[in-house]
PDB file of N, CA and C in Angstrom:
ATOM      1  N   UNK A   1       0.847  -1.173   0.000  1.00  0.00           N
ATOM      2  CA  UNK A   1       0.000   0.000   0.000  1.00  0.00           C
ATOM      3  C   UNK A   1       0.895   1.239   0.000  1.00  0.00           C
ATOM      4  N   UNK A   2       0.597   1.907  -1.126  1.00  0.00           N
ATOM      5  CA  UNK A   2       2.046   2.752  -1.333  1.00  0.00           C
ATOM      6  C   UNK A   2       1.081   3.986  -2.349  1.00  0.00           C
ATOM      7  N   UNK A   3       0.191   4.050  -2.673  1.00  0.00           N
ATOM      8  CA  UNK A   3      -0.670   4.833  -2.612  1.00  0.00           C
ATOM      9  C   UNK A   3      -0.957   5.973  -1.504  1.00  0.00           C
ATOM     10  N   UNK A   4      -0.185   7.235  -1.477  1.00  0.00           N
ATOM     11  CA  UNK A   4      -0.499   8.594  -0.468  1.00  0.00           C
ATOM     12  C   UNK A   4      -1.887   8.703   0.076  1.00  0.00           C
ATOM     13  N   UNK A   5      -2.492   8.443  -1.034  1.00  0.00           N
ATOM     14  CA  UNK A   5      -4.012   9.297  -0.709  1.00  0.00           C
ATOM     15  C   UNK A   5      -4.755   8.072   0.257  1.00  0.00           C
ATOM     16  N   UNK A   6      -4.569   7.004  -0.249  1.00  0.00           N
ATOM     17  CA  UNK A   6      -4.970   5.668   0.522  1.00  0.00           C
ATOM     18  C   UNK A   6      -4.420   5.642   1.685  1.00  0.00           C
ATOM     19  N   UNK A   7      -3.387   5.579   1.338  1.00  0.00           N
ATOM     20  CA  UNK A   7      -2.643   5.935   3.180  1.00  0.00           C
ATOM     21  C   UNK A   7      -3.065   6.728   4.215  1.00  0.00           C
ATOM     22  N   UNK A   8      -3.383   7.733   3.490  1.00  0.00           N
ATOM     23  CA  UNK A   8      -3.704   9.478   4.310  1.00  0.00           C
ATOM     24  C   UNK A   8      -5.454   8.615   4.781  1.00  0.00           C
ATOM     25  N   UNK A   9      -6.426   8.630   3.887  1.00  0.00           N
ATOM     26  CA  UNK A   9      -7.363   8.329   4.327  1.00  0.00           C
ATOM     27  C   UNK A   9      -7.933   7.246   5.217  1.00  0.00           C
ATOM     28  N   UNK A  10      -7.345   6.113   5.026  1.00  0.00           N
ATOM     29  CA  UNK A  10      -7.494   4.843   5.634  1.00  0.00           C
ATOM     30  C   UNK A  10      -6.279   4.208   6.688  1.00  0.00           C
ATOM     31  N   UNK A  11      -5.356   5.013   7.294  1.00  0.00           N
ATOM     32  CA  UNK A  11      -4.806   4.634   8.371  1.00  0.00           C
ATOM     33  C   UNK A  11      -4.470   6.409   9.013  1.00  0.00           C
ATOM     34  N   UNK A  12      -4.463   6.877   8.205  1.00  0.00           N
ATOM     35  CA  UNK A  12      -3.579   7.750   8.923  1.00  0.00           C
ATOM     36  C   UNK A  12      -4.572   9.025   9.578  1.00  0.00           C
ATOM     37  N   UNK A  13      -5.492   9.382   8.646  1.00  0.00           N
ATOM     38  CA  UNK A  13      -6.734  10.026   8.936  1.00  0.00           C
ATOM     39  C   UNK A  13      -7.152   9.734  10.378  1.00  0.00           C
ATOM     40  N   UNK A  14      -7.698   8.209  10.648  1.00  0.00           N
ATOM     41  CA  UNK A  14      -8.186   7.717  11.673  1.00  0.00           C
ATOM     42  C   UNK A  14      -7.619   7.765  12.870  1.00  0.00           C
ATOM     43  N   UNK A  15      -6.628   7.182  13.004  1.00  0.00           N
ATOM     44  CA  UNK A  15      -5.526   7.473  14.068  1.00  0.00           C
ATOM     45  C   UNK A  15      -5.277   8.911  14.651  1.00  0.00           C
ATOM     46  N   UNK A  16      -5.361   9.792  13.716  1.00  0.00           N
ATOM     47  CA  UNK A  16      -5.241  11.142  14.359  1.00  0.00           C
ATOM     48  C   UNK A  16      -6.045  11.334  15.089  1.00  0.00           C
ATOM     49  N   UNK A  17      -7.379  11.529  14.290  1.00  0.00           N
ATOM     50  CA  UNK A  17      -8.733  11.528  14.899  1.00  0.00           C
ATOM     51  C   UNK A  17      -9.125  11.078  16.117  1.00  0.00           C
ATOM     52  N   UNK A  18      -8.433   9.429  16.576  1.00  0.00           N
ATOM     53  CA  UNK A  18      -8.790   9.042  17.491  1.00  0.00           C
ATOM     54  C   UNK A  18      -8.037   9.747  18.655  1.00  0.00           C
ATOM     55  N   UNK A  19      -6.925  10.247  18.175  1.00  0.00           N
ATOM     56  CA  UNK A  19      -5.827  10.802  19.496  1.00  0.00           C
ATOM     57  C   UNK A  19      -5.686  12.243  19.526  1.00  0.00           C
ATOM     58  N   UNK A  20      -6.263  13.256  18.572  1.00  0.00           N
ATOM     59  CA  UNK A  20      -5.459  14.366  18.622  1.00  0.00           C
ATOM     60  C   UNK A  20      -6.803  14.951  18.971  1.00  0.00           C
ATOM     61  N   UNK A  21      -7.152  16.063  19.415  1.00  0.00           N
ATOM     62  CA  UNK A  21      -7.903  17.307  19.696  1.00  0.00           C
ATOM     63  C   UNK A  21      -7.868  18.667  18.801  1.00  0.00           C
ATOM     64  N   UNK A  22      -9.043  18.975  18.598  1.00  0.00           N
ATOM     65  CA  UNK A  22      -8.775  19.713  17.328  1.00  0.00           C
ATOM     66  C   UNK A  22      -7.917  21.230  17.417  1.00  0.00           C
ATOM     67  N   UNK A  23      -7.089  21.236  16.593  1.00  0.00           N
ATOM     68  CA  UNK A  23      -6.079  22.071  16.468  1.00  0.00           C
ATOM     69  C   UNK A  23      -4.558  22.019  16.998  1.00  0.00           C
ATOM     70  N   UNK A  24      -4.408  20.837  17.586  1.00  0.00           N
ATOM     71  CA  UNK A  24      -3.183  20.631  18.292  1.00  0.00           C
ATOM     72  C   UNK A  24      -2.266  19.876  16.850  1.00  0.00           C
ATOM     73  N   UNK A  25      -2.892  19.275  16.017  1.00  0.00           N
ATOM     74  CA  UNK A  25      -1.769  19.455  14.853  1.00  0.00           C
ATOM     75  C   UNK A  25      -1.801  19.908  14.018  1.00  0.00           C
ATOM     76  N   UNK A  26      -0.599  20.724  13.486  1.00  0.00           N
ATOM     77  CA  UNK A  26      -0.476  22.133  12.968  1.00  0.00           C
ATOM     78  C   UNK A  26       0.609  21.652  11.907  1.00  0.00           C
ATOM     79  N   UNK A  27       1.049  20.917  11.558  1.00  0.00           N
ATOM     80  CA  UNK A  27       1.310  20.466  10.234  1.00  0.00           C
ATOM     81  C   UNK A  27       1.796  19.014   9.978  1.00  0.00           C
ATOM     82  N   UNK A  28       1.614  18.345   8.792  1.00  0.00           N
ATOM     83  CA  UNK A  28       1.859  16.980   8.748  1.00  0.00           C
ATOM     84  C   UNK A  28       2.416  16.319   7.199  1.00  0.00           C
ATOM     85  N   UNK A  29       3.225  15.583   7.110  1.00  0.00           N
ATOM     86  CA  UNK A  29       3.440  15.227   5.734  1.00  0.00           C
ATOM     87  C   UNK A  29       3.588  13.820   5.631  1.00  0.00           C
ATOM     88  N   UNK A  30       3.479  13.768   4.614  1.00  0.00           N
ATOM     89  CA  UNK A  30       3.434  11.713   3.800  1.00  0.00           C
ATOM     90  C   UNK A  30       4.381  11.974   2.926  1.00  0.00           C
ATOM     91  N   UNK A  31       5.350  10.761   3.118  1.00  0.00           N
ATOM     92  CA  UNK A  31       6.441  10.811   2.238  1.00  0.00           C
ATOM     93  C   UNK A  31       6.297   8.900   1.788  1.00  0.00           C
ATOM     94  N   UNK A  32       7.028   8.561   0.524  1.00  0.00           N
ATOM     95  CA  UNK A  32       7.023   7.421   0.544  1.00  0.00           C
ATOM     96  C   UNK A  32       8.761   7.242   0.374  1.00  0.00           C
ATOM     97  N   UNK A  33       9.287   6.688   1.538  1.00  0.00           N
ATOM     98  CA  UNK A  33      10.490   7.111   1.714  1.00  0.00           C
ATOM     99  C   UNK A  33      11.587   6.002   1.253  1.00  0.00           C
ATOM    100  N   UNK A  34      10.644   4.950   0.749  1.00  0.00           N
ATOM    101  CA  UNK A  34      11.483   3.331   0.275  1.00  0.00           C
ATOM    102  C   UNK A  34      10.350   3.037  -0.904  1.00  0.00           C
ATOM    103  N   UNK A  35      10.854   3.103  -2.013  1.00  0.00           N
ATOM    104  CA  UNK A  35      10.133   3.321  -3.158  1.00  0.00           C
ATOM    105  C   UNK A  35      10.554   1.291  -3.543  1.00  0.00           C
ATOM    106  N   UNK A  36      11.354   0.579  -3.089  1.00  0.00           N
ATOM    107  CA  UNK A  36      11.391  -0.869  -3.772  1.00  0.00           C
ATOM    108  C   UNK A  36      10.281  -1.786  -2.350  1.00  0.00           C
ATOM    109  N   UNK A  37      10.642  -1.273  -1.299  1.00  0.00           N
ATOM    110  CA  UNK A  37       9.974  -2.168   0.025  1.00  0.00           C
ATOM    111  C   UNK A  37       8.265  -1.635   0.086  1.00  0.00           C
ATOM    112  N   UNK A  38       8.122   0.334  -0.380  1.00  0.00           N
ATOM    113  CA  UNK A  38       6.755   0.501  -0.238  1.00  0.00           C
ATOM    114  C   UNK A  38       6.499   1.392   0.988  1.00  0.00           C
ATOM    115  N   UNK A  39       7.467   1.280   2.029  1.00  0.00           N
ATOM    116  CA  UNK A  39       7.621   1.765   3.241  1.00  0.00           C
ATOM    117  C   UNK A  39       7.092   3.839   3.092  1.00  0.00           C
ATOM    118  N   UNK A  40       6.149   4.209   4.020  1.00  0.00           N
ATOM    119  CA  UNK A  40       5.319   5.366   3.773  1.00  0.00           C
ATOM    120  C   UNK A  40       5.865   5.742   5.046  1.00  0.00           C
ATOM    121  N   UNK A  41       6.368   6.775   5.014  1.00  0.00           N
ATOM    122  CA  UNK A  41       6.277   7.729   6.981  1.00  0.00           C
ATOM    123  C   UNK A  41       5.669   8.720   6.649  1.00  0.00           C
ATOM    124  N   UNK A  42       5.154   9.116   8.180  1.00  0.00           N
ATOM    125  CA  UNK A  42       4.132  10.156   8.518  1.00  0.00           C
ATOM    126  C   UNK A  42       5.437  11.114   9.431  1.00  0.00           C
ATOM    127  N   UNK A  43       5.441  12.262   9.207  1.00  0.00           N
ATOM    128  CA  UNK A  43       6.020  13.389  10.123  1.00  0.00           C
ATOM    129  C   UNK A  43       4.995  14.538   9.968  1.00  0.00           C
ATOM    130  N   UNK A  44       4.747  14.640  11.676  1.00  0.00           N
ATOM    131  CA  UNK A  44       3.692  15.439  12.607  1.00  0.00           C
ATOM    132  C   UNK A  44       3.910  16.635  13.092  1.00  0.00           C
ATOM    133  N   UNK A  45       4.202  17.472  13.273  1.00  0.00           N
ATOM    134  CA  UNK A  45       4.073  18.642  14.484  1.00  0.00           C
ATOM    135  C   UNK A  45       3.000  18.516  14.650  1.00  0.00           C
ATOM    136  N   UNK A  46       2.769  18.582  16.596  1.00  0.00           N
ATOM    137  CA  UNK A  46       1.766  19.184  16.869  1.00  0.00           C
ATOM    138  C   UNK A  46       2.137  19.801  18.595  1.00  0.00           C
ATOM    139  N   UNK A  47       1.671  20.811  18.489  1.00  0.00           N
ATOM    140  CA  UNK A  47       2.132  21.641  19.802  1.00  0.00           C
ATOM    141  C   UNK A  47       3.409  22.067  19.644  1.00  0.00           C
ATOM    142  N   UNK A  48       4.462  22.041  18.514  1.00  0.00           N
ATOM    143  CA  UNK A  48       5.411  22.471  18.618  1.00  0.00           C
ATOM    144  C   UNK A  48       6.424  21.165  18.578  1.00  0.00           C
ATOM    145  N   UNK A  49       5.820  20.116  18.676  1.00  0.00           N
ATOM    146  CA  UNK A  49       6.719  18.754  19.183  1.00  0.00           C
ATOM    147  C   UNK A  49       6.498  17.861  17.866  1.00  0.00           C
ATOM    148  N   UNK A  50       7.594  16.930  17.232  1.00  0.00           N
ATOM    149  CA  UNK A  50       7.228  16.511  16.054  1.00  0.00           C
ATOM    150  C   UNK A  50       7.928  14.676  16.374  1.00  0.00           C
ATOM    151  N   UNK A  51       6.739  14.224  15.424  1.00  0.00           N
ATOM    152  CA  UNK A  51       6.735  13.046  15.479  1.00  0.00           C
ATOM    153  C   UNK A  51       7.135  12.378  14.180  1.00  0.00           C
ATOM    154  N   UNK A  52       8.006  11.492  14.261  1.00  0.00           N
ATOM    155  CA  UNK A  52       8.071  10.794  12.714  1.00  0.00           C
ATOM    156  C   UNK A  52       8.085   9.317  12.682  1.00  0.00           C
ATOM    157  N   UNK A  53       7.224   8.449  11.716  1.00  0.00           N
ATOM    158  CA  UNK A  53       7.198   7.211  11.666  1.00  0.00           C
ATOM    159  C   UNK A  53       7.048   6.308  10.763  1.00  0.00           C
ATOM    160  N   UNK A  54       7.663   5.367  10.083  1.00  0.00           N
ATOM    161  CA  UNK A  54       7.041   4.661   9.041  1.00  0.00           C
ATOM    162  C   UNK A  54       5.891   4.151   9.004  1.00  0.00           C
ATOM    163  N   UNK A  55       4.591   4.871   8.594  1.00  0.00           N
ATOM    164  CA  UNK A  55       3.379   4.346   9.320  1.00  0.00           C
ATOM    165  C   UNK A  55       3.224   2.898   7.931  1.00  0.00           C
ATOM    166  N   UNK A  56       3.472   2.547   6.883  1.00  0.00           N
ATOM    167  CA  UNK A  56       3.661   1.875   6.486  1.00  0.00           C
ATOM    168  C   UNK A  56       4.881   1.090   6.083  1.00  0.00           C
ATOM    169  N   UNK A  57       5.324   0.360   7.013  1.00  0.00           N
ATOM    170  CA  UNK A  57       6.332  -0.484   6.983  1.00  0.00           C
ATOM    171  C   UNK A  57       6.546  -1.894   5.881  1.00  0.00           C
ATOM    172  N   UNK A  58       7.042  -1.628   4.556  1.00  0.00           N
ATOM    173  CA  UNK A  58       7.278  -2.334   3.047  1.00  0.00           C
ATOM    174  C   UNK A  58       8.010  -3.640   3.834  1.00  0.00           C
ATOM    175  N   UNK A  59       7.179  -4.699   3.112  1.00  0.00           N
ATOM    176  CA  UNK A  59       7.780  -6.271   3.451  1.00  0.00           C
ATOM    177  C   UNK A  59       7.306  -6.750   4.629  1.00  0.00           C
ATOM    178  N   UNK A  60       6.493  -5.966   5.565  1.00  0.00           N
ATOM    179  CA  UNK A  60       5.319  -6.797   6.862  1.00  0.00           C
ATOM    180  C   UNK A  60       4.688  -7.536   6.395  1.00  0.00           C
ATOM    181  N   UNK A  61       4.798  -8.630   5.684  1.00  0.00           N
ATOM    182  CA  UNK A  61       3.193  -9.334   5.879  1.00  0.00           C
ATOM    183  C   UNK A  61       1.655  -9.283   6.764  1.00  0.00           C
ATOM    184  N   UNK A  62       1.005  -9.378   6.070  1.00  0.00           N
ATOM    185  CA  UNK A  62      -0.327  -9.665   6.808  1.00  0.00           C
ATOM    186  C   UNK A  62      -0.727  -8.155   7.831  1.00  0.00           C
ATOM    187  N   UNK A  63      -0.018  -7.576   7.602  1.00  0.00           N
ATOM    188  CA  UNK A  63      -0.544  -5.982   7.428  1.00  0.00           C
ATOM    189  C   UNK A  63      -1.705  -5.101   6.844  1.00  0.00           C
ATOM    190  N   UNK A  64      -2.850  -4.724   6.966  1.00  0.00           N
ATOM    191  CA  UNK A  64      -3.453  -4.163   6.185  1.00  0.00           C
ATOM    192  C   UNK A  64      -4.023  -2.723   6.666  1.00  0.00           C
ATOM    193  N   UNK A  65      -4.749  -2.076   6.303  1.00  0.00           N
ATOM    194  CA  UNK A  65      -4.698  -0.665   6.341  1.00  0.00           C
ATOM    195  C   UNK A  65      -5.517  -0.981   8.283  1.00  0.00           C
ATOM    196  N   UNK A  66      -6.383  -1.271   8.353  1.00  0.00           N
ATOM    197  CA  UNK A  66      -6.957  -1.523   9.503  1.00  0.00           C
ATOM    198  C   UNK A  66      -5.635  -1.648  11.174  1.00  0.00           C
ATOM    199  N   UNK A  67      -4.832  -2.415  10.720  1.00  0.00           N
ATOM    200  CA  UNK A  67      -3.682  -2.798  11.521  1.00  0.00           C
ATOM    201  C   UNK A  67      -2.602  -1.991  11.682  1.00  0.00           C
ATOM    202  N   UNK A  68      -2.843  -1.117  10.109  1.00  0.00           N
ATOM    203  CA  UNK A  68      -1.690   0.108  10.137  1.00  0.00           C
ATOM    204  C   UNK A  68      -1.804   0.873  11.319  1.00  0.00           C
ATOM    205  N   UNK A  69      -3.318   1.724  10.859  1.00  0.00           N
ATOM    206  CA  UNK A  69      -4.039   2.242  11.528  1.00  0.00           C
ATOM    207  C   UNK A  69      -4.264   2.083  13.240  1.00  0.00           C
ATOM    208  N   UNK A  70      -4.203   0.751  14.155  1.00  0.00           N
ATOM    209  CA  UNK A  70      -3.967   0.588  14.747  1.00  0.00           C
ATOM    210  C   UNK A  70      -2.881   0.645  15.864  1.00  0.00           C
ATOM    211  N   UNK A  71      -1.618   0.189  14.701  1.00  0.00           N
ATOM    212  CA  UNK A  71       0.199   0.102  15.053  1.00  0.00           C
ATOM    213  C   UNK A  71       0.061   2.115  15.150  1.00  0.00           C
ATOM    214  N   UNK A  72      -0.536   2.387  14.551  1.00  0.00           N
ATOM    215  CA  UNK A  72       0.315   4.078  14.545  1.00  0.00           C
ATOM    216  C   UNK A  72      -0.929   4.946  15.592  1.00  0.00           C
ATOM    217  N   UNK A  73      -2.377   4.693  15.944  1.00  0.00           N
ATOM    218  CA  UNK A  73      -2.577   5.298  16.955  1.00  0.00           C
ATOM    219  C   UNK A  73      -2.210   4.762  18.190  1.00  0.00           C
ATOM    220  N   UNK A  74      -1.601   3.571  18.671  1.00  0.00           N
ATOM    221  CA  UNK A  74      -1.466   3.448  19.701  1.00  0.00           C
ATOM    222  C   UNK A  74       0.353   4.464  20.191  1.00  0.00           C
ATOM    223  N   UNK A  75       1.245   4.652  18.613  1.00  0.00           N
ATOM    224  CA  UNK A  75       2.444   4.986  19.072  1.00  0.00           C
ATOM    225  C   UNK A  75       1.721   6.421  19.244  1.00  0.00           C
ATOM    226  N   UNK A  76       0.651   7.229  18.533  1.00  0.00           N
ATOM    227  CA  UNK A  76       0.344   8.391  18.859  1.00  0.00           C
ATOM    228  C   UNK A  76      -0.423   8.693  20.428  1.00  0.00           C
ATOM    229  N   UNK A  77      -0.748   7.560  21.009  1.00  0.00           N
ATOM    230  CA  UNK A  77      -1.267   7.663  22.355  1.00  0.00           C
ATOM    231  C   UNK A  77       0.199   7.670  23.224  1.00  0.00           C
ATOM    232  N   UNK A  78       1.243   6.892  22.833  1.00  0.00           N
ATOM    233  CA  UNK A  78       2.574   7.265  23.497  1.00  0.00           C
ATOM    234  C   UNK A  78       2.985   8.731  23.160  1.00  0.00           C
ATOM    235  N   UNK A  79       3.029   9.389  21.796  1.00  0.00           N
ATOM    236  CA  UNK A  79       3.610  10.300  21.829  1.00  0.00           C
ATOM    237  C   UNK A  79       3.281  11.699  22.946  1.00  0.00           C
ATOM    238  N   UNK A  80       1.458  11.256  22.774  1.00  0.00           N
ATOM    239  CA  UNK A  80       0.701  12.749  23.210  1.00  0.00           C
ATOM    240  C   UNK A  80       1.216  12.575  25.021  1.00  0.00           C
ATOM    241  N   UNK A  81       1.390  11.466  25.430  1.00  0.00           N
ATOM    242  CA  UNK A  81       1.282  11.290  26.712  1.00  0.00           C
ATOM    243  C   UNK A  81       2.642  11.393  27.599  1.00  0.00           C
ATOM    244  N   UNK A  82       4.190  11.529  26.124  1.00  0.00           N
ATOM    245  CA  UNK A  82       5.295  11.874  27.010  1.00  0.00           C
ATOM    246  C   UNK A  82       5.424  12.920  26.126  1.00  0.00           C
ATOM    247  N   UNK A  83       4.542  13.992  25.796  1.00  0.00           N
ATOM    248  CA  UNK A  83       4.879  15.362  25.238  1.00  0.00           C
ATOM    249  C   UNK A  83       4.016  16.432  26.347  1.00  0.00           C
ATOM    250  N   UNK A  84       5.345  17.283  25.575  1.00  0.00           N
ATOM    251  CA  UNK A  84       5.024  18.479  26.602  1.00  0.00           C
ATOM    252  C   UNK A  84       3.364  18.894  27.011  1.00  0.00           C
ATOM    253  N   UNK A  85       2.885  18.973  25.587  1.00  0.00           N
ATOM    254  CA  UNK A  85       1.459  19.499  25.749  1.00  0.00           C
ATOM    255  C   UNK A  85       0.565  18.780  26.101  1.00  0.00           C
ATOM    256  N   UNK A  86       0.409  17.366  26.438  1.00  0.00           N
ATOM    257  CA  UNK A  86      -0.181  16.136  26.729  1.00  0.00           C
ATOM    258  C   UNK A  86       0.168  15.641  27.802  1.00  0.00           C
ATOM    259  N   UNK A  87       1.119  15.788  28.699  1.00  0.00           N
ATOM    260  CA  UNK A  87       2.115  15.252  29.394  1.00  0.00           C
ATOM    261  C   UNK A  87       1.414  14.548  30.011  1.00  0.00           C
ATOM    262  N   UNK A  88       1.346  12.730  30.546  1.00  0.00           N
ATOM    263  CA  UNK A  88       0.552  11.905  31.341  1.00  0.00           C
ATOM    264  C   UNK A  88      -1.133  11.924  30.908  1.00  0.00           C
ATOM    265  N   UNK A  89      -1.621  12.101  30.435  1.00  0.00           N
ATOM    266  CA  UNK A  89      -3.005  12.213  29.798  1.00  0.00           C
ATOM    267  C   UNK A  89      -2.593  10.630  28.838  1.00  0.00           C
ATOM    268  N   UNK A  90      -4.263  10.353  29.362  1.00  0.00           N
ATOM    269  CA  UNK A  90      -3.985   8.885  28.708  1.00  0.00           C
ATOM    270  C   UNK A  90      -5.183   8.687  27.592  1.00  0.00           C
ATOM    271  N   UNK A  91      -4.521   9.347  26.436  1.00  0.00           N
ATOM    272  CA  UNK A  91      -5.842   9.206  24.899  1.00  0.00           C
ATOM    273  C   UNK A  91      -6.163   7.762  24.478  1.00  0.00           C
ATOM    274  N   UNK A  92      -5.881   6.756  25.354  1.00  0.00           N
ATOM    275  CA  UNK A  92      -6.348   5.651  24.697  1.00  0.00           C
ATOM    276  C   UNK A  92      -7.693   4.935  25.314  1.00  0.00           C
ATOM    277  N   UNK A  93      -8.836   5.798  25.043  1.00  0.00           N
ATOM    278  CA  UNK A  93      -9.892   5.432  25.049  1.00  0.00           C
ATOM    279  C   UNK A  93     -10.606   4.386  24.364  1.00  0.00           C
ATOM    280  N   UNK A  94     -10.145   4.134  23.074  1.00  0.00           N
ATOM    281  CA  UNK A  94     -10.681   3.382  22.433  1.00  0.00           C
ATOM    282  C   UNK A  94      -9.816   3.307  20.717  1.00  0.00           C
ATOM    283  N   UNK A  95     -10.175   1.866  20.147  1.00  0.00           N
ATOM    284  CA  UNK A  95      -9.191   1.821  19.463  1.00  0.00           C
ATOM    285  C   UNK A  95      -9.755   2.627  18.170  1.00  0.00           C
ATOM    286  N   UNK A  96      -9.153   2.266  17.136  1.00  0.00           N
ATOM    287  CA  UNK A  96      -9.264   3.477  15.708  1.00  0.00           C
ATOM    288  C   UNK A  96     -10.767   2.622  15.551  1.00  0.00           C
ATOM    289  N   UNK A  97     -11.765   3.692  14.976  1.00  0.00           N
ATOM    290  CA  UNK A  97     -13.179   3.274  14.316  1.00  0.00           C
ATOM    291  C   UNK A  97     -12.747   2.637  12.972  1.00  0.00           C
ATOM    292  N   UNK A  98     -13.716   1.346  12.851  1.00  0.00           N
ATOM    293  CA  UNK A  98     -13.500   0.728  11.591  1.00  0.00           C
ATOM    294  C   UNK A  98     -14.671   0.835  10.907  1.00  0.00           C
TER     295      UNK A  98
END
């Protein structure tokens, strides 16, 4: 899955949604940064604090957008919760809507 727009909408969209509060991220980009494996990262600011990750990791098996989606809001419930603007607040209420 190496498709941007697919990415953006179906893992990466959701995950935010489930963790962020509106306006706390203030800019974000999709890169596809391994063009033979497929591998997609997400880099975040939000609050000033920036996050970067291969939210699609090229050559996982048995991976699909649902699981992406999963693997990357739970690292975004770590991020918000050892960042400054989040600090100890625990966003993991519930997992990404399917």
């Amino acid at each position: 899955m190496t498709n941007l727009v697919d990415v953006a909408s179906e893992v990466v969209v959701p995950a935010l949604r489930a963790v962020f509060k509106d306006g706390e991220v203030t800019a974000l980009a999709l890169s596809v940064t391994d063009d033979v494996t497929g591998t997609v990262t997400l880099s975040l600011t939000a609050q000033g604090e920036t996050f970067d990750y291969p939210v699609i990791q090229g050559g996982v098996p048995d991976m699909g957008p649902k699981e992406w989606s999963e693997n990357l809001r739970s690292l975004l419930v770590d991020f918000v919760a050892e960042s400054r603007f989040g600090w100890g607040e625990n966003r993991d209420l519930s997992p990404t809507p399917h």
